[in-house]
N, C-alpha and C. Protein backbone atom coordinates (compact mmCIF):
# COMPACT_ATOMS: atom_id res chain seq x y z
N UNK A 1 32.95 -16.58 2.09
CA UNK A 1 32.05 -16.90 0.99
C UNK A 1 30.98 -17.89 1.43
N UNK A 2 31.30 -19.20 2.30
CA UNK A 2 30.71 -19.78 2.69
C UNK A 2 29.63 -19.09 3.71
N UNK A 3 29.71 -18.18 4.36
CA UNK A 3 28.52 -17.94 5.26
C UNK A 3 27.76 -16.86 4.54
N UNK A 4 28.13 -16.47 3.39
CA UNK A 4 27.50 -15.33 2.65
C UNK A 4 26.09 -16.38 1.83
N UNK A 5 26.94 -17.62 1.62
CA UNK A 5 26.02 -18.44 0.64
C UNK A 5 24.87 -18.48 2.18
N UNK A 6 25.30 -19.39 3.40
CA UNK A 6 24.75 -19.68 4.31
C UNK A 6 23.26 -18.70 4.22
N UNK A 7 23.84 -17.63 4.51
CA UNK A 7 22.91 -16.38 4.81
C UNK A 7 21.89 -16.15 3.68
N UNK A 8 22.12 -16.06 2.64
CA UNK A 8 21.50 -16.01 1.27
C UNK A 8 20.39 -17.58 1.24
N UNK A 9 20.78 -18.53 1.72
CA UNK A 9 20.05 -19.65 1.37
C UNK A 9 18.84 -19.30 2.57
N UNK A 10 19.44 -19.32 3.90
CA UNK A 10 18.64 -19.19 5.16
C UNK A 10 17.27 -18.19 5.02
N UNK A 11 18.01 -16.69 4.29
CA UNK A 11 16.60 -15.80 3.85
C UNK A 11 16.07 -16.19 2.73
N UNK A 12 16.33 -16.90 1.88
CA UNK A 12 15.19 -17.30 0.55
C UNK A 12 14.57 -18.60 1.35
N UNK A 13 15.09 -19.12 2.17
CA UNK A 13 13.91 -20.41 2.61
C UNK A 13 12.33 -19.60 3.57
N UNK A 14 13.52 -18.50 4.41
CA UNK A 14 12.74 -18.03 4.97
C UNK A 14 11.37 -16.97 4.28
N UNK A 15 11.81 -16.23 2.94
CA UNK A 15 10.55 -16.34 2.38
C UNK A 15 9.71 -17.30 1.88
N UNK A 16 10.01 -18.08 1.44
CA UNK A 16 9.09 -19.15 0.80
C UNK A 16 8.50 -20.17 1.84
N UNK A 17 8.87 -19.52 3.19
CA UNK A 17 8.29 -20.37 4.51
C UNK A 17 7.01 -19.16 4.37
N UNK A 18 7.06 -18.04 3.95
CA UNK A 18 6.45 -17.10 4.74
C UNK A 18 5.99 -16.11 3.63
N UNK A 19 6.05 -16.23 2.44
CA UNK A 19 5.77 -15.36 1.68
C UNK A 19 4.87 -13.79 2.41
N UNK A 20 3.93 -14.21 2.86
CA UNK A 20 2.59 -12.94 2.83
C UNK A 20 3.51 -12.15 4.27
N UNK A 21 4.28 -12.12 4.56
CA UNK A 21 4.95 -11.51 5.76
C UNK A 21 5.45 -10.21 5.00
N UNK A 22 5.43 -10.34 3.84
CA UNK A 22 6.72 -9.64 2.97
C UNK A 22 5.59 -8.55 1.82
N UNK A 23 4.26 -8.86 2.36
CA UNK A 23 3.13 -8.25 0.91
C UNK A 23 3.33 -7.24 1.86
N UNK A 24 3.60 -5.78 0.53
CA UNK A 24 3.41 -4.24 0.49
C UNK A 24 2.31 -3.85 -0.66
N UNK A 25 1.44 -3.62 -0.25
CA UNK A 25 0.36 -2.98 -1.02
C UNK A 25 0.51 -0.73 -0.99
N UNK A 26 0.43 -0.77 -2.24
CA UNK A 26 0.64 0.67 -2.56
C UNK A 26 -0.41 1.35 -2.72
N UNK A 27 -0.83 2.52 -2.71
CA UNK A 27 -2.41 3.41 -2.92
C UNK A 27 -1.62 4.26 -3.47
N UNK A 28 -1.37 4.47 -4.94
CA UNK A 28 -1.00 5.86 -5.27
C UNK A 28 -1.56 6.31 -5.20
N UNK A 29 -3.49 6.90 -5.11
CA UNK A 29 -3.63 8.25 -5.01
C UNK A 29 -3.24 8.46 -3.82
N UNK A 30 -3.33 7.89 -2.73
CA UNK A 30 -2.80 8.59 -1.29
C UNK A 30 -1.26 8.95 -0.77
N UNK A 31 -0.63 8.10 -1.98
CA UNK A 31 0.94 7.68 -1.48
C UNK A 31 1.41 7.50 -0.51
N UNK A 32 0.38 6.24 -0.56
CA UNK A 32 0.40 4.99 0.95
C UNK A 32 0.76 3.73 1.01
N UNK A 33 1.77 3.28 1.45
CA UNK A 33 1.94 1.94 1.38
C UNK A 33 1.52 1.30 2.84
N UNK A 34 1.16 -0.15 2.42
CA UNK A 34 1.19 -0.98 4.14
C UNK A 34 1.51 -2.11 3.99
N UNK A 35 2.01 -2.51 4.58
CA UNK A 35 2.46 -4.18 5.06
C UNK A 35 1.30 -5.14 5.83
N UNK A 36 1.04 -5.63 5.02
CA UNK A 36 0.23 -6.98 5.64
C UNK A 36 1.17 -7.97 6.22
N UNK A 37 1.04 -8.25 7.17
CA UNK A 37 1.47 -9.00 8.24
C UNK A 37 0.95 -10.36 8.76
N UNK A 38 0.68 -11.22 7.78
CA UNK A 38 0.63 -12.92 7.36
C UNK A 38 -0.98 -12.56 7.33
N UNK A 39 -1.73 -12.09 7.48
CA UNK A 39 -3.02 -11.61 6.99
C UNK A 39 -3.42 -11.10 6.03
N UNK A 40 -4.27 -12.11 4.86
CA UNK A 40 -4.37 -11.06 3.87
C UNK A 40 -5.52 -10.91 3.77
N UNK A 41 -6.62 -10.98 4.70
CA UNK A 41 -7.88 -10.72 4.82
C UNK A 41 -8.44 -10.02 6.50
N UNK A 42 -8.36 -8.82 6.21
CA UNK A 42 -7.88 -7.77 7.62
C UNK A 42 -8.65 -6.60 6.98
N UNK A 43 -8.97 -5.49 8.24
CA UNK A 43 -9.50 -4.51 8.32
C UNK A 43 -8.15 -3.37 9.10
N UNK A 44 -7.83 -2.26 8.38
CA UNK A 44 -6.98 -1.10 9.03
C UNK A 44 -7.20 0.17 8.56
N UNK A 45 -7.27 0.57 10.00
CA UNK A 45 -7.59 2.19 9.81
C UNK A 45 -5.82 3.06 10.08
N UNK A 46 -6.19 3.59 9.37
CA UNK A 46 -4.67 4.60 9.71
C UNK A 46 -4.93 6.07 9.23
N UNK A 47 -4.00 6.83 9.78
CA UNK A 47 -3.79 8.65 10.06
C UNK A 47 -3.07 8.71 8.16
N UNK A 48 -3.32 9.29 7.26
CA UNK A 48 -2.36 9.02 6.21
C UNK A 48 -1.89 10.92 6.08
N UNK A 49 -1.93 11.61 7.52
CA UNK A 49 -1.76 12.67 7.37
C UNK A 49 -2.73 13.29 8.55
N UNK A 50 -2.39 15.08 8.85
CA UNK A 50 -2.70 15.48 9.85
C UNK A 50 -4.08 15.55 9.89
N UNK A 51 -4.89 15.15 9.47
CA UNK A 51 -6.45 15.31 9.37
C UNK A 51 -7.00 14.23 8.66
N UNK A 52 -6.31 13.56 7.82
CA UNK A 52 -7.20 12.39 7.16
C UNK A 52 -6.98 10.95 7.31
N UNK A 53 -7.85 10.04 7.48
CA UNK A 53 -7.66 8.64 7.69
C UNK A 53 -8.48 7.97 7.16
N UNK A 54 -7.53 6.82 6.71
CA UNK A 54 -8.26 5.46 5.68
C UNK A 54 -8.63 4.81 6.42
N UNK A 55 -9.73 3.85 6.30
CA UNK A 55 -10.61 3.10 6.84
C UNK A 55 -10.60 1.75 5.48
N UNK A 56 -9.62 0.57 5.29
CA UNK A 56 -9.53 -0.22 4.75
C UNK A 56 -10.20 -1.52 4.90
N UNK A 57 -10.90 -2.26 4.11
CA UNK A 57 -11.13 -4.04 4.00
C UNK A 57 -10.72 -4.50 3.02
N UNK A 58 -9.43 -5.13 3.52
CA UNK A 58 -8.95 -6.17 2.70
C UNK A 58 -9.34 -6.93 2.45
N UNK A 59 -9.33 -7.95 1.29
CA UNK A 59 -10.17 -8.65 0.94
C UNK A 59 -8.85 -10.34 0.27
N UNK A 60 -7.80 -9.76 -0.03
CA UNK A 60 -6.55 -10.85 -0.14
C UNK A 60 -5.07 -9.98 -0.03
N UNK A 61 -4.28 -10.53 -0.79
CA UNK A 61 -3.00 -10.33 -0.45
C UNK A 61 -2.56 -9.74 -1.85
N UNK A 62 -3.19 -9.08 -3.05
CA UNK A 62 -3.16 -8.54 -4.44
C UNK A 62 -3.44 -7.33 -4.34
N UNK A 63 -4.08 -6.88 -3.58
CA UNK A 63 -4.91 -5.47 -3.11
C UNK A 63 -6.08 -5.52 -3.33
N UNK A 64 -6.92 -6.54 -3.59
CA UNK A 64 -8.45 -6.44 -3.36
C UNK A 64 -9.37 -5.88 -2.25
N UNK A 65 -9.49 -4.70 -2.48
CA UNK A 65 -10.21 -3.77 -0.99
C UNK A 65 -10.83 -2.79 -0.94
N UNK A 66 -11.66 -2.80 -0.39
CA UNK A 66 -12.84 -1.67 0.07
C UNK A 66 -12.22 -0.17 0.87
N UNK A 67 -12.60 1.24 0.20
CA UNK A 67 -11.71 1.83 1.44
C UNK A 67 -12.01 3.01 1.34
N UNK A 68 -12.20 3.91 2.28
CA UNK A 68 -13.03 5.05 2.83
C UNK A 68 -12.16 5.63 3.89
N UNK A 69 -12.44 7.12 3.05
CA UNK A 69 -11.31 8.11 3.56
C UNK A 69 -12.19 9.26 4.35
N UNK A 70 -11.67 9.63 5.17
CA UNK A 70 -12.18 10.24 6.01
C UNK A 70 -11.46 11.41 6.50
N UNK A 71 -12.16 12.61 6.70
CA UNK A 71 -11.31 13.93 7.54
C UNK A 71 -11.65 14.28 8.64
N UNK A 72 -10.86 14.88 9.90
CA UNK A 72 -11.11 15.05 10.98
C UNK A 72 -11.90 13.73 11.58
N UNK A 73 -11.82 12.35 11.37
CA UNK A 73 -11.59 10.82 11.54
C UNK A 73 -13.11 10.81 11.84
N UNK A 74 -14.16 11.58 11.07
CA UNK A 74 -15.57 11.26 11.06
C UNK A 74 -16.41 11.67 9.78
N UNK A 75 -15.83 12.50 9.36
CA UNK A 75 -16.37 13.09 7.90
C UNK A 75 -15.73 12.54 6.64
N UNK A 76 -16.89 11.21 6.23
CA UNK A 76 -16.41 10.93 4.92
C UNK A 76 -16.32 11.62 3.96
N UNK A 77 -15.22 11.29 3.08
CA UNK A 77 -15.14 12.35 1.76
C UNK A 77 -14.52 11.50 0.21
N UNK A 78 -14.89 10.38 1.25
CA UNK A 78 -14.67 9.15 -0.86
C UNK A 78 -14.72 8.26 -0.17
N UNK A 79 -15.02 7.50 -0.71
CA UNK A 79 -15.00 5.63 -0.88
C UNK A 79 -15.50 4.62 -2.25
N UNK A 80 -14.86 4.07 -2.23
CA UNK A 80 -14.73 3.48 -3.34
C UNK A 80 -14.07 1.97 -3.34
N UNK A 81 -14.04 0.86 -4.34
CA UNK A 81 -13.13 -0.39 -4.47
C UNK A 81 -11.96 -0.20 -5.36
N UNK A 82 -11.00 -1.24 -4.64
CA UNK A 82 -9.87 -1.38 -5.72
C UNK A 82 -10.00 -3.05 -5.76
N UNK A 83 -9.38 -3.50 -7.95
CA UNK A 83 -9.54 -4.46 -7.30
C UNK A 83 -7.87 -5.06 -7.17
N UNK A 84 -7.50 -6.32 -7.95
CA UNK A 84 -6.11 -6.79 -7.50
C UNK A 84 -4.92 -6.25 -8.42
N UNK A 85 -4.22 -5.47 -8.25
CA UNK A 85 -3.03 -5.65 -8.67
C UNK A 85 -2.69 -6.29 -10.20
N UNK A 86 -2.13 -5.76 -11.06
CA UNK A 86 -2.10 -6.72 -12.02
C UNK A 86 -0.78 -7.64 -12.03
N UNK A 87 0.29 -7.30 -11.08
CA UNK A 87 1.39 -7.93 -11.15
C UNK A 87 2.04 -7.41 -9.80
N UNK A 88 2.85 -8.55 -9.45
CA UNK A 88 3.84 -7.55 -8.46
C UNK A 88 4.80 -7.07 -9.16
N UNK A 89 4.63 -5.32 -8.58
CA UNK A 89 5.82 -4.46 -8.72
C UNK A 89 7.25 -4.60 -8.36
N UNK A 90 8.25 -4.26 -8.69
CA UNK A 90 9.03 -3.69 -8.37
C UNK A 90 10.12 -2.83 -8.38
N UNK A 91 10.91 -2.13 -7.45
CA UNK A 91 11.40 -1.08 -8.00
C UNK A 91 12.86 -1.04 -7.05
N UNK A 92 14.10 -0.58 -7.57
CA UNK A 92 14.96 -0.03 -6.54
C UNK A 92 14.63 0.65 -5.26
N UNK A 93 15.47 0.36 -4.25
CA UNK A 93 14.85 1.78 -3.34
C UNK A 93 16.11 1.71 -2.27
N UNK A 94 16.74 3.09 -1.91
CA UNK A 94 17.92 3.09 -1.10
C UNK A 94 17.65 2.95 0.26
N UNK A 95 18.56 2.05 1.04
CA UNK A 95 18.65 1.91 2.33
C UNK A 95 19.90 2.56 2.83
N UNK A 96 19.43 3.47 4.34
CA UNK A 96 20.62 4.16 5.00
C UNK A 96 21.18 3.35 5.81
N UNK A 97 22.33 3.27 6.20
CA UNK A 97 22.67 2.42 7.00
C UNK A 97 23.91 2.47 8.38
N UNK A 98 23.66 2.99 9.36
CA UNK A 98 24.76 3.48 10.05
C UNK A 98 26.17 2.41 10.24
N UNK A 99 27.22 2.66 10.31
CA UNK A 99 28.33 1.97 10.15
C UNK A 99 29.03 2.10 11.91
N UNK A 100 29.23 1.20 12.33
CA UNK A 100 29.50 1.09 13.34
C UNK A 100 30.97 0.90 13.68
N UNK A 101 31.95 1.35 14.88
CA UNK A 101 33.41 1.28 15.00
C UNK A 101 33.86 0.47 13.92
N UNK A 102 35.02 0.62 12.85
CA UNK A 102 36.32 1.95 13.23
C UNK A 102 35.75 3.26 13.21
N UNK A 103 34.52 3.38 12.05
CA UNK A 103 34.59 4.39 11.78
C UNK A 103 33.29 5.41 11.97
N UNK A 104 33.23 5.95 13.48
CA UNK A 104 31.77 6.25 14.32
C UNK A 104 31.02 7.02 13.73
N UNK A 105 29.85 7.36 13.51
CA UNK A 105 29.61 8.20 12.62
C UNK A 105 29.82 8.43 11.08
N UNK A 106 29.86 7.22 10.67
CA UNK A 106 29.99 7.22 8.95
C UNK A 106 28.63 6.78 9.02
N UNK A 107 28.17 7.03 7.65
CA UNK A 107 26.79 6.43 6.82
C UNK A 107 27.20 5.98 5.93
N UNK A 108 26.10 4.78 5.63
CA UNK A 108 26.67 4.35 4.31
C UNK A 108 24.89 4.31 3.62
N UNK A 109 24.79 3.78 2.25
CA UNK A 109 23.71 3.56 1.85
C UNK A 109 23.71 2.39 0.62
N UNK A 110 22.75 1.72 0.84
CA UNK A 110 22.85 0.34 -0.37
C UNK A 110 21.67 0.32 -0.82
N UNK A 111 21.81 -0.38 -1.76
CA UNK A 111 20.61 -0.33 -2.37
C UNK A 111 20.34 -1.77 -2.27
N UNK A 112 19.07 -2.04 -2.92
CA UNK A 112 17.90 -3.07 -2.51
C UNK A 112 16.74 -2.85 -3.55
N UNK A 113 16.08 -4.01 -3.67
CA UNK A 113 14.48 -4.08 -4.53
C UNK A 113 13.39 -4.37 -3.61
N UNK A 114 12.53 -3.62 -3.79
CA UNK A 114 11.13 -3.19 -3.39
C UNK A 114 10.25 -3.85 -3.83
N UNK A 115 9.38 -4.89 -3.21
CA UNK A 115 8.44 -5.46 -4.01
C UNK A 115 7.31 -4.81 -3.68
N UNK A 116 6.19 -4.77 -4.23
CA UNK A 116 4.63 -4.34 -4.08
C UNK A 116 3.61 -4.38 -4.85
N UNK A 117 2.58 -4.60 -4.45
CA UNK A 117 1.34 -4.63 -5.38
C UNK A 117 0.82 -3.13 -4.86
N UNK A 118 -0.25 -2.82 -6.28
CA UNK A 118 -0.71 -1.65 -6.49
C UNK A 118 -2.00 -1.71 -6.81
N UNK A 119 -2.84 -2.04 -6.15
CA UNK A 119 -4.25 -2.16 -6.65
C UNK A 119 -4.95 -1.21 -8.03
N UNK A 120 -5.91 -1.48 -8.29
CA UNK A 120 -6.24 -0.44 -9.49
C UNK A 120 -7.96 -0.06 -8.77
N UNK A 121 -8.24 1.05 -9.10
CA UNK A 121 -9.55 1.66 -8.83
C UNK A 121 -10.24 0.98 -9.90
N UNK A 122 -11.50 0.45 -9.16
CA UNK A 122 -12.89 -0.02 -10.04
C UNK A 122 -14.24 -0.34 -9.45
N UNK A 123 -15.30 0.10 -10.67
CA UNK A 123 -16.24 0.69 -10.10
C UNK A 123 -16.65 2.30 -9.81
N UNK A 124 -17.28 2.32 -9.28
CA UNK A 124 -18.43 3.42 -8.77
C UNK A 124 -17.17 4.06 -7.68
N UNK A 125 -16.88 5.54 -7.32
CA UNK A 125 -16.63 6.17 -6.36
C UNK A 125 -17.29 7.13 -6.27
N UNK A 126 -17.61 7.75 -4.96
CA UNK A 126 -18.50 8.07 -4.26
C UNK A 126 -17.40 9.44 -3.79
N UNK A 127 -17.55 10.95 -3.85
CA UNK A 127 -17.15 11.97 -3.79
C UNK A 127 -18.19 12.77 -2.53
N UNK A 128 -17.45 13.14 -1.55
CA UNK A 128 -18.68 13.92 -0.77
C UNK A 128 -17.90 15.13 -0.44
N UNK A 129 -19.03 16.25 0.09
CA UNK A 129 -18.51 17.21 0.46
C UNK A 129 -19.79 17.93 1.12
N UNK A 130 -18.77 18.45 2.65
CA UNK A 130 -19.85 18.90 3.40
C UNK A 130 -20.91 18.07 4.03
N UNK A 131 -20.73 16.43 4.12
CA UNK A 131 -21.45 15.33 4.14
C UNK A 131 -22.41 15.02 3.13
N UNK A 132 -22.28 15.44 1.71
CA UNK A 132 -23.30 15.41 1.09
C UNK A 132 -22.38 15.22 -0.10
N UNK A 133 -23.24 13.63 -0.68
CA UNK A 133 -22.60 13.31 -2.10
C UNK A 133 -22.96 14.21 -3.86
N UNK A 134 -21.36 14.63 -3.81
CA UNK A 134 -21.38 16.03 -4.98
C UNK A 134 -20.87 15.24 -5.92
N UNK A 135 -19.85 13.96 -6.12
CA UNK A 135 -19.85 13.39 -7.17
C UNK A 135 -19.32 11.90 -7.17
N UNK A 136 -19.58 11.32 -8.30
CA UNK A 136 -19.39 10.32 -8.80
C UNK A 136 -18.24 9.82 -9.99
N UNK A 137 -17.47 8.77 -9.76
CA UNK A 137 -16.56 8.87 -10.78
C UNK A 137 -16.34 7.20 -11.07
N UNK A 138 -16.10 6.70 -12.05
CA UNK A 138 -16.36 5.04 -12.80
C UNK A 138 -15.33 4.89 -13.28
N UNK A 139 -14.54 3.96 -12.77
CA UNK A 139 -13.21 3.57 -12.73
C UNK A 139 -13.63 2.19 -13.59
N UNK A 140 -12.63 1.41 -14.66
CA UNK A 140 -12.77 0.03 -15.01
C UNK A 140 -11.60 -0.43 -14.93
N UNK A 141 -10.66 -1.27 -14.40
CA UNK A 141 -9.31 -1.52 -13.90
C UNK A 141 -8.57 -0.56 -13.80
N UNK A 142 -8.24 1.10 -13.06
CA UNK A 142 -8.04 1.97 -13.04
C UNK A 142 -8.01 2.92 -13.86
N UNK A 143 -8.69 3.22 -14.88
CA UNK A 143 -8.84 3.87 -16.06
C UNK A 143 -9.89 4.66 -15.35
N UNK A 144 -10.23 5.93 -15.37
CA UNK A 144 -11.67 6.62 -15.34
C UNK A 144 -12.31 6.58 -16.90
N UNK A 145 -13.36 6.29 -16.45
CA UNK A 145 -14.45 6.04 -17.36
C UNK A 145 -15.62 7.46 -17.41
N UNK A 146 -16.11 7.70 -16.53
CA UNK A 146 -16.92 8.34 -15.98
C UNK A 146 -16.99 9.23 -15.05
N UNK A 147 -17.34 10.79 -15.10
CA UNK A 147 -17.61 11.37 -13.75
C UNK A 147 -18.57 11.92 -13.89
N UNK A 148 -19.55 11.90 -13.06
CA UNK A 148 -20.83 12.58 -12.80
C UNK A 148 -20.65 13.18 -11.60
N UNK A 149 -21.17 14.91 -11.91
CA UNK A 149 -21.94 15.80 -10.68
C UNK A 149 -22.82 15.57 -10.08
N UNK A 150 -23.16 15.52 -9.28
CA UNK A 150 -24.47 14.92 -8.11
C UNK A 150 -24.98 16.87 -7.87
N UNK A 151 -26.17 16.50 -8.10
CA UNK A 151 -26.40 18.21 -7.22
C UNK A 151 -27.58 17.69 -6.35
C-alpha cells in the first residue's frame, strides 16, 4: 500500500512539475491528435494519411493555430484558424497491456482517462481545388456561419 501511495504521489508531483509535457490537442475534422512536447508555441508538419499533410502554427498550449492541409505534400486544399479549446476534455480510453511470466502470452487491458483540448474552427476558411480557390466557409467558435462558392 505504501509504495502504491509512493508511486501515485511521485506522478502527480511529476505533472505539476511539468504540466505542458502531457497537452494532447485533437483536430476532429482530421481525426488527429498531437502531443506537444513542453512547447506550446511550435510549428509541425505531419503525413495525417497516404497523400495528405498538415502544415501547423501553434500559437499556445489550448489549440490556438494556424493550419494548412495539403495533398501530394504541395497542393494546398484548405487552410484556415482554430482558436482555443473551450475546456480540457476528457474521456476514457483502453490501454493493452502485455503480462509478463507466469503467464507468457496473456493480455490484459485497463483502462485510463484521456485528457485533451479540441480547438474550435474560426474565421474565414479557404477551400481550393485544382490550385484554385472554389470556396469559402465562416466558422464563429466552431459553428459554420457561412459558405460561399468562389467561381
Amino acid at each position: 500500500m505504501m509504495t502504491l501511495f509512493f508511486f501515485v504521489h511521485c506522478y502527480s508531483l511529476a505533472q505539476k512539475a511539468s504540466p505542458k509535457l502531457l497537452t494532447r490537442i485533437y483536430l476532429e475534422e482530421y481525426d488527429y491528435t498531437f502531443r506537444l512536447d513542453g512547447k506550446c508555441i511550435a510549428t509541425l508538419s505531419d503525413e495525417i494519411s497516404n497523400d495528405r499533410k498538415l502544415k501547423i502554427n501553434i500559437f499556445n498550449c489550448k489549440g490556438q493555430l494556424d493550419l494548412e492541409c495539403y495533398i501530394k505534400d504541395t497542393i494546398l486544399i484548405e487552410k484556415g484558424s482554430y482558436i482555443n479549446s473551450l475546456t480540457l476534455l476528457k474521456k476514457y480510453t483502453y490501454f493493452h497491456r502485455f503480462v509478463p511470466k507466469p503467464f507468457p502470452g496473456h493480455n490484459e487491458y485497463t483502462i485510463g482517462v484521456y485528457s485533451y483540448y479540441q480547438p474550435l474552427r474560426n474565421g474565414v476558411w479557404y477551400f481550393y481545388q485544382s490550385k484554385k480557390l472554389y470556396m469559402k466557409k465562416e466558422y464563429n467558435k466552431g459553428i459554420l456561419i457561412d459558405s460561399i462558392m468562389v467561381k
